[in-house]
C-alpha atoms as a PDB file:
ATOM      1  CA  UNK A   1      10.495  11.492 -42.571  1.00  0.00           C
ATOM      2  CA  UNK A   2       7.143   9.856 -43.089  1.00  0.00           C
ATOM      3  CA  UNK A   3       7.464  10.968 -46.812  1.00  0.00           C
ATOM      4  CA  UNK A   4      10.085   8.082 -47.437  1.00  0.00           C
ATOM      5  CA  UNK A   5       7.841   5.330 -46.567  1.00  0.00           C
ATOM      6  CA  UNK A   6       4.907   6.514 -47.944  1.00  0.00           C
ATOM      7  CA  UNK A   7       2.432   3.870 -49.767  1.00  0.00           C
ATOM      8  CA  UNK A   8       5.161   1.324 -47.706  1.00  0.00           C
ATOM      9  CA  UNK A   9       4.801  -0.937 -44.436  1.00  0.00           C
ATOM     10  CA  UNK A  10       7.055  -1.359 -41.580  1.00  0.00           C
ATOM     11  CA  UNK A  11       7.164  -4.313 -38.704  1.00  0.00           C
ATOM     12  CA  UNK A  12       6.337  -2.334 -36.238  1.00  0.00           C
ATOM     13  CA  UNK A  13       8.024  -5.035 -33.562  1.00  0.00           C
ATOM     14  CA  UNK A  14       8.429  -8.936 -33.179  1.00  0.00           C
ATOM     15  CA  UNK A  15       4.917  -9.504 -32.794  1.00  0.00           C
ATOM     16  CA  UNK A  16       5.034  -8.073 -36.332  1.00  0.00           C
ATOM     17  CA  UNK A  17       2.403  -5.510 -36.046  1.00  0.00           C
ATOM     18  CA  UNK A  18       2.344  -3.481 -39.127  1.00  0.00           C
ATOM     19  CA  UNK A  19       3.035   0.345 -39.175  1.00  0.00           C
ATOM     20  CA  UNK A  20       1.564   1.484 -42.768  1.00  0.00           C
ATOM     21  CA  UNK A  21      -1.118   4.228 -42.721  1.00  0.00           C
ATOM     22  CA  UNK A  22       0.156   7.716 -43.094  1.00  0.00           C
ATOM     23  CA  UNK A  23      -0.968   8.776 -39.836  1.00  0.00           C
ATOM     24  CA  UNK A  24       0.888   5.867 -37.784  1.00  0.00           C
ATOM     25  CA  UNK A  25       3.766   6.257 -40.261  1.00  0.00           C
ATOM     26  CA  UNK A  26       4.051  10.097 -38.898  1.00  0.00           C
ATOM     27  CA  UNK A  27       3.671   9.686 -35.454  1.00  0.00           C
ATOM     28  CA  UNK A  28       6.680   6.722 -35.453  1.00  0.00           C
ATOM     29  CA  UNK A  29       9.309   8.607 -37.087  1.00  0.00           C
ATOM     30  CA  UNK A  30       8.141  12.587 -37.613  1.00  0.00           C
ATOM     31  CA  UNK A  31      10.638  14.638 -35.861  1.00  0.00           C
ATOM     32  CA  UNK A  32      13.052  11.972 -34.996  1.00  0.00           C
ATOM     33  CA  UNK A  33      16.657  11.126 -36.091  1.00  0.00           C
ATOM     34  CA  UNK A  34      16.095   7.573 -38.055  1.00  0.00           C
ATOM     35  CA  UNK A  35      18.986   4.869 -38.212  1.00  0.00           C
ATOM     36  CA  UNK A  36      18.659   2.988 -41.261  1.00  0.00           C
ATOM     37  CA  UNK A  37      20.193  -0.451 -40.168  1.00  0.00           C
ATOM     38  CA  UNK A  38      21.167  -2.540 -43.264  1.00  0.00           C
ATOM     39  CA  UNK A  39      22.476  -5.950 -41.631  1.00  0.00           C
ATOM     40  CA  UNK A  40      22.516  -9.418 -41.627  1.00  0.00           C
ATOM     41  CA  UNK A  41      21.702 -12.012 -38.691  1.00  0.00           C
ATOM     42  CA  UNK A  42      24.145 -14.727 -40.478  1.00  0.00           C
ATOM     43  CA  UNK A  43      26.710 -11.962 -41.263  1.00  0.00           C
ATOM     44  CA  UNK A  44      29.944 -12.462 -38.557  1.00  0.00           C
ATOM     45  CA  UNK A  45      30.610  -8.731 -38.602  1.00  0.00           C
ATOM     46  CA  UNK A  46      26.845  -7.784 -38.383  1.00  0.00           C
ATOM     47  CA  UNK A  47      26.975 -10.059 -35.454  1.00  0.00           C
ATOM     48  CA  UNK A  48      29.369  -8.097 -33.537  1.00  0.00           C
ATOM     49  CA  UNK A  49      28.215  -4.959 -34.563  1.00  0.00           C
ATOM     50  CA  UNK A  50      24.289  -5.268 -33.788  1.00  0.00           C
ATOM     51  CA  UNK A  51      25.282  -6.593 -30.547  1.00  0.00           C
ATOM     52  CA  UNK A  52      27.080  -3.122 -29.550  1.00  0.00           C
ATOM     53  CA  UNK A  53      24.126  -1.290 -31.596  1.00  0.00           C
ATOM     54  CA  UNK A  54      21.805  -2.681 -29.659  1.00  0.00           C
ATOM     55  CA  UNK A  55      23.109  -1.694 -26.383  1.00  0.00           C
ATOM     56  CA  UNK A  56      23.971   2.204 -27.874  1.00  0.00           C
ATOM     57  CA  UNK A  57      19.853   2.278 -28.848  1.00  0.00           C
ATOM     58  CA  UNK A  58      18.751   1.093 -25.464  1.00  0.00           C
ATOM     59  CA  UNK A  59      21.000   3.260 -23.502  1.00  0.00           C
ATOM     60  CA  UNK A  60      19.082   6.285 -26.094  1.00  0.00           C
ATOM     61  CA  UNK A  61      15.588   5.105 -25.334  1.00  0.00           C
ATOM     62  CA  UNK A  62      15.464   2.147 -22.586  1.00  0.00           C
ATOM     63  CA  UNK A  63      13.360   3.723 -18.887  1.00  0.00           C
ATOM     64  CA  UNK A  64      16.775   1.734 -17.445  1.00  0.00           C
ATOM     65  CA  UNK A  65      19.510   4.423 -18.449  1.00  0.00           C
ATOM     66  CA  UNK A  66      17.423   7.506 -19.461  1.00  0.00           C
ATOM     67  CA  UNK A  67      13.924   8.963 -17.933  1.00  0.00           C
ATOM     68  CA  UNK A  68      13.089  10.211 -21.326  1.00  0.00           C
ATOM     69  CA  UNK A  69      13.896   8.720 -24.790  1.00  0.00           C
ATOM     70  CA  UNK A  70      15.420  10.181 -27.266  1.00  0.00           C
ATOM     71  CA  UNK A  71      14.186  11.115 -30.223  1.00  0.00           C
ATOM     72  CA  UNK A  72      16.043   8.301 -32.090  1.00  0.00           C
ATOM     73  CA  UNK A  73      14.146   5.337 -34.852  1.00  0.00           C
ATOM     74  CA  UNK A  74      15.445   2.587 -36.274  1.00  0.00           C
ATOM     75  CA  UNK A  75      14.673   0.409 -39.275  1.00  0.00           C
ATOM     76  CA  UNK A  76      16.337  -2.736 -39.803  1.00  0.00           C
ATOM     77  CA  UNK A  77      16.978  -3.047 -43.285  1.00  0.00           C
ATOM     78  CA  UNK A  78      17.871  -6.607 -44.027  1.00  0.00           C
ATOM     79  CA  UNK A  79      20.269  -9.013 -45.936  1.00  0.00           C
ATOM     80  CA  UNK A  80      18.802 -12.204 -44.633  1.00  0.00           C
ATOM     81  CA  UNK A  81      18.185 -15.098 -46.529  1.00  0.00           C
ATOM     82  CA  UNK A  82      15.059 -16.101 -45.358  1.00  0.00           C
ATOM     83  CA  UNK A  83      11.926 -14.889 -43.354  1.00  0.00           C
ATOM     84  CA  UNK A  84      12.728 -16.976 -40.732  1.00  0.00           C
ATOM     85  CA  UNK A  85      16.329 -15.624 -40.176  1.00  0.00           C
ATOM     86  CA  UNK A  86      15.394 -12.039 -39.918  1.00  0.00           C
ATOM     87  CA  UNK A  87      12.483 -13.094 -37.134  1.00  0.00           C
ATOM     88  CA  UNK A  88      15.130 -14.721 -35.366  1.00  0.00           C
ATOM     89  CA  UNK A  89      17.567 -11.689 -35.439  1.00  0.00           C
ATOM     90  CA  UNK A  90      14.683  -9.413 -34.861  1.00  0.00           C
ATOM     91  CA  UNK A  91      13.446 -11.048 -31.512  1.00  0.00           C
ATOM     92  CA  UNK A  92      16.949 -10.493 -30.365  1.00  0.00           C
ATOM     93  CA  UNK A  93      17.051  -6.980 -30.658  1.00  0.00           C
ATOM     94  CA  UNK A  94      15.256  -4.165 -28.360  1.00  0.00           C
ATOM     95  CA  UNK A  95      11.037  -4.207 -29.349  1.00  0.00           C
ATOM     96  CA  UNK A  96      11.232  -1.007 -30.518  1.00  0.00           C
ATOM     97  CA  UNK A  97      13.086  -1.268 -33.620  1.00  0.00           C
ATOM     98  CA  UNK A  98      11.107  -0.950 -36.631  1.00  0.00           C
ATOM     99  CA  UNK A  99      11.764  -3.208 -39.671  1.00  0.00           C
ATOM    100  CA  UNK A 100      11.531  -3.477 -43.505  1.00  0.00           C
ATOM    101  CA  UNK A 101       9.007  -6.446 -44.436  1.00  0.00           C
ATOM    102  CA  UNK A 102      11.184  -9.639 -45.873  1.00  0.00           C
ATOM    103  CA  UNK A 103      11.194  -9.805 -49.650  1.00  0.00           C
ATOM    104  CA  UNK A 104       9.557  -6.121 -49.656  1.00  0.00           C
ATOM    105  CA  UNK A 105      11.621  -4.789 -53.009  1.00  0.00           C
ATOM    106  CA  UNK A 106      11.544  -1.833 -51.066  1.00  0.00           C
ATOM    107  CA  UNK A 107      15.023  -2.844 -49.506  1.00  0.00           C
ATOM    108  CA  UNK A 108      16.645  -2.736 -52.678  1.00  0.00           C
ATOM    109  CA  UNK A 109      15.057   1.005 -53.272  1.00  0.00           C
ATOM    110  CA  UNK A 110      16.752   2.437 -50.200  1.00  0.00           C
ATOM    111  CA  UNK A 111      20.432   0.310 -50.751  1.00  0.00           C
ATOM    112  CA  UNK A 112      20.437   2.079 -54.269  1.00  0.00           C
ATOM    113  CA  UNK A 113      19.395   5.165 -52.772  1.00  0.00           C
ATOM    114  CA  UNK A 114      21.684   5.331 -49.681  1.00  0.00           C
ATOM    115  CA  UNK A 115      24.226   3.668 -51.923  1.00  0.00           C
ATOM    116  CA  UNK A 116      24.887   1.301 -49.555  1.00  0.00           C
ATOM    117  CA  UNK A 117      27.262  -1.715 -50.639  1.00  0.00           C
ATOM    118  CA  UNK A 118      28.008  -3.777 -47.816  1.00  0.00           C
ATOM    119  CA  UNK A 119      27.172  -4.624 -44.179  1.00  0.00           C
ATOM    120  CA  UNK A 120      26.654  -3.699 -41.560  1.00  0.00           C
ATOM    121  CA  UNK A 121      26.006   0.202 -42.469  1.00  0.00           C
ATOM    122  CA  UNK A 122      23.801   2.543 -40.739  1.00  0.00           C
ATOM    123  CA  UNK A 123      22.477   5.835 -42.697  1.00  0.00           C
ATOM    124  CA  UNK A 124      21.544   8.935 -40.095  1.00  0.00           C
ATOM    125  CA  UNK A 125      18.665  10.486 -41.403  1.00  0.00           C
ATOM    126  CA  UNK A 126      17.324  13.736 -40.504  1.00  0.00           C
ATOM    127  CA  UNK A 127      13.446  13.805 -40.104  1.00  0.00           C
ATOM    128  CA  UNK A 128      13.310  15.520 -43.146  1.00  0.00           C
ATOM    129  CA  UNK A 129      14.970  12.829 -44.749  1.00  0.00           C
ATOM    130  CA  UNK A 130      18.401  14.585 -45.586  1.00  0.00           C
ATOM    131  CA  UNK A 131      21.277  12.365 -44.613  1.00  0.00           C
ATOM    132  CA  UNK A 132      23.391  13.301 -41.590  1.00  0.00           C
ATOM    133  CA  UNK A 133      25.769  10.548 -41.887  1.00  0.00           C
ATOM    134  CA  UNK A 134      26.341   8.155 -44.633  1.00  0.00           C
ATOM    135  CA  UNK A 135      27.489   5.223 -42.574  1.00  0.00           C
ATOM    136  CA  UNK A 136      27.838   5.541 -38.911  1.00  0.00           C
ATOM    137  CA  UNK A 137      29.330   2.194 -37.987  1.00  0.00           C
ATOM    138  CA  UNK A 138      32.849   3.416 -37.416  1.00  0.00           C
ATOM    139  CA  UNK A 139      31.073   6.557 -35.455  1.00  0.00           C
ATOM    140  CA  UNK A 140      28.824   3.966 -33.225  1.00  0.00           C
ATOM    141  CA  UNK A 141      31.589   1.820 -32.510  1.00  0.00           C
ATOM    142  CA  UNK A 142      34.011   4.914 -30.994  1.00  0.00           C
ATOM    143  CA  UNK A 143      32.378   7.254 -29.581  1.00  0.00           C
ATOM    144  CA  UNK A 144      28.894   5.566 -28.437  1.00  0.00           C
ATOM    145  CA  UNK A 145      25.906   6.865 -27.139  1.00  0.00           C
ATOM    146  CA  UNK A 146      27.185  10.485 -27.040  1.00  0.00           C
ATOM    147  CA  UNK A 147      27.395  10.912 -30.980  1.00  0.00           C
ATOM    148  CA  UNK A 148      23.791  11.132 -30.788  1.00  0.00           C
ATOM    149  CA  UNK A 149      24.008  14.496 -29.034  1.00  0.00           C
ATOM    150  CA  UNK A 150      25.965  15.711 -32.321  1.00  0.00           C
ATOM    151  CA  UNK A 151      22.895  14.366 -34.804  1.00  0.00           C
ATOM    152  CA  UNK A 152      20.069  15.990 -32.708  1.00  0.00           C
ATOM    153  CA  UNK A 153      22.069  19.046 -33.348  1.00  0.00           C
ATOM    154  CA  UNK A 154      22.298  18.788 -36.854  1.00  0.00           C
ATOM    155  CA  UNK A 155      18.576  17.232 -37.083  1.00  0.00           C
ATOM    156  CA  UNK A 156      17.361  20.813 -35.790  1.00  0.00           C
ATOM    157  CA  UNK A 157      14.446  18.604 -33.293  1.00  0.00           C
ATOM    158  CA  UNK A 158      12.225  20.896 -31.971  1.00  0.00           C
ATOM    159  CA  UNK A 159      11.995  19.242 -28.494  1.00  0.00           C
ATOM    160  CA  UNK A 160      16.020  19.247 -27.457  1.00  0.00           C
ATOM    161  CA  UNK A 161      14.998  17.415 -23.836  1.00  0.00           C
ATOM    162  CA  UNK A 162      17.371  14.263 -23.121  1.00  0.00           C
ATOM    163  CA  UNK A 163      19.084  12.875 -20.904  1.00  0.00           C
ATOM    164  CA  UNK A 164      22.100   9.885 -21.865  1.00  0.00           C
ATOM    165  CA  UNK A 165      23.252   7.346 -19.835  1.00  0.00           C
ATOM    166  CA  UNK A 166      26.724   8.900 -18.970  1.00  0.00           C
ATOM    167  CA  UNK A 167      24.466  11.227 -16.978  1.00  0.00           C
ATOM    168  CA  UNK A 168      23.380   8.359 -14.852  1.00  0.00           C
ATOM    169  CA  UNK A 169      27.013   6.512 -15.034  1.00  0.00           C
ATOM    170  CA  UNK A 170      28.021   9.629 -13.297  1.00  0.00           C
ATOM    171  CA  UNK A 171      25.840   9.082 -10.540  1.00  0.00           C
ATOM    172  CA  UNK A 172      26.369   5.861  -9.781  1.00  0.00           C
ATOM    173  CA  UNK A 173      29.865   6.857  -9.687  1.00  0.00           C
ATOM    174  CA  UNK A 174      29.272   8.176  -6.023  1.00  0.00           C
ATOM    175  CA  UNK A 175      28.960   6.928  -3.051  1.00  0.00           C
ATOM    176  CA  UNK A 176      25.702   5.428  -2.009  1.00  0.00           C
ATOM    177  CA  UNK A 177      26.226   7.709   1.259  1.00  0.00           C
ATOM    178  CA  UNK A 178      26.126  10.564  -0.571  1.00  0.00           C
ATOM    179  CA  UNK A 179      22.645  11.652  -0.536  1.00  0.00           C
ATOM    180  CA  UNK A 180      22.712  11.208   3.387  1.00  0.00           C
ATOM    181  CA  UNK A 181      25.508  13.244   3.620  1.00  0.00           C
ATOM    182  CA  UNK A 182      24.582  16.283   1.876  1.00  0.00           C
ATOM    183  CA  UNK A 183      21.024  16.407   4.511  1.00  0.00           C
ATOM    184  CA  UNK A 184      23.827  16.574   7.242  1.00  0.00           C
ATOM    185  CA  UNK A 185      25.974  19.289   5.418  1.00  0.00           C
ATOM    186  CA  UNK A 186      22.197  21.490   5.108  1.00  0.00           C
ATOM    187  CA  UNK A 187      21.403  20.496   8.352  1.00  0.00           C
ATOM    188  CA  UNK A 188      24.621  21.649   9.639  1.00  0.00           C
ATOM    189  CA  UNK A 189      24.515  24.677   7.718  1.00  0.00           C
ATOM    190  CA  UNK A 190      21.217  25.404   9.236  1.00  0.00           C
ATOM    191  CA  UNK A 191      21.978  25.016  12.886  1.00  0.00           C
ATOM    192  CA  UNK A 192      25.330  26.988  12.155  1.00  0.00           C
ATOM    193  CA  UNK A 193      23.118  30.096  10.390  1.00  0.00           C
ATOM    194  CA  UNK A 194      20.288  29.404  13.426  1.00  0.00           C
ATOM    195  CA  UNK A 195      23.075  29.629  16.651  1.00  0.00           C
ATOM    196  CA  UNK A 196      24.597  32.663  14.829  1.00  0.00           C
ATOM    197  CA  UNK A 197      21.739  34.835  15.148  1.00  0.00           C
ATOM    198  CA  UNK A 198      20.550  33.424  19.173  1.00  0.00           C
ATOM    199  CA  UNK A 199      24.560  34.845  19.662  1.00  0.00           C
ATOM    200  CA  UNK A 200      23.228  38.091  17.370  1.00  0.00           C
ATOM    201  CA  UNK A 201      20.373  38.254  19.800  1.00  0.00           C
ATOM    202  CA  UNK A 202      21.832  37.998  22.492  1.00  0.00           C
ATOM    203  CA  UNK A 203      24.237  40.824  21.934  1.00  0.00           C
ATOM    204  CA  UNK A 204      21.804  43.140  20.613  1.00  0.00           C
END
């Protein structure tokens, strides 16, 4: 994946660190899937949408809902007007998004390439840089955090180890008694199994 941003730079975050040598370049997006987010912070429907994409990358990634990130990138691509506009959106959105510099002619490479028209759009890349979806907005937007399950498949990652935050929905689901109560039922069970075999004892 690192070969599509060779001789290029990335923001590495808001602080604006910059993410350029090949070596840095690998170890941020080799064997990852990579979103390609082309947006706009002044766009109303970009709006919308990078609120819920913000929320579906930080329930991938975020310590909160998983113990383990995925193996998921993104790179805002932007339509802003001006420098200032895409800092704005950027400080916004979760620190470890990755972005395209402002005015880097770059952006307009991967629109033609990715054949992207409008916004918001976001192009699933596997890390070898075949696409796995051409526009996942409409994907994003129904199914959620799960759909990422179906593009590690397809990416072929070599480390499959995740965990999403339905996983931990599910257990908050129960009741905060729970743990307590399954001691009790092994405790139980033991003192059941232990009094059966005094009474096999005894017999004997």
């Amino acid at each position: 994946m690192a070969a599509l941003f060779t001789g290029k730079v990335l923001m590495a975050n808001r602080e604006e660190d910059e993410v350029e040598t090949e070596r840095e370049l690998s170890r941020a997006l080799d064997n990852k899937v990579l979103l390609l987010y082309f947006g706009s912070g002044q766009c109303p429907r970009c709006r919308r949408f990078s609120r819920l994409l913000k929320d579906f990358f930080l329930r991938l990634t975020d310590e909160f809902y998983v113990e383990r990130a995925s193996q998921v990138v993104l790179v805002y691509v932007s339509r802003d007007e001006t420098e200032q506009q895409q800092r704005a959106f950027l400080r916004s959105m979760p620190r470890r998004w990755l972005a395209v510099p402002f005015g880097d002619a770059f952006k307009r490479e991967l629109e033609l390439r990715f054949a992207v028209s409008e916004v918001p759009a976001v192009v699933v890349l596997k890390p070898n840089g075949e696409v796995i979806v051409g526009n996942a907005v409409e994907e994003i937007q129904r199914v959620g955090p799960a759909c990422f399950r179906n593009w590690q498949e397809a990416a072929e990652l070599v480390d499959r180890n995740f965990r999403l935050a339905e996983d931990f929905d599910e257990q908050s689901r129960r009741s905060v008694t729970d743990p307590f109560r399954r001691l009790k039922y092994k405790v139980d069970k033991k003192k059941t199994a232990m009094k059966g075999r005094e009474e096999e004892g005894e017999e004997a």
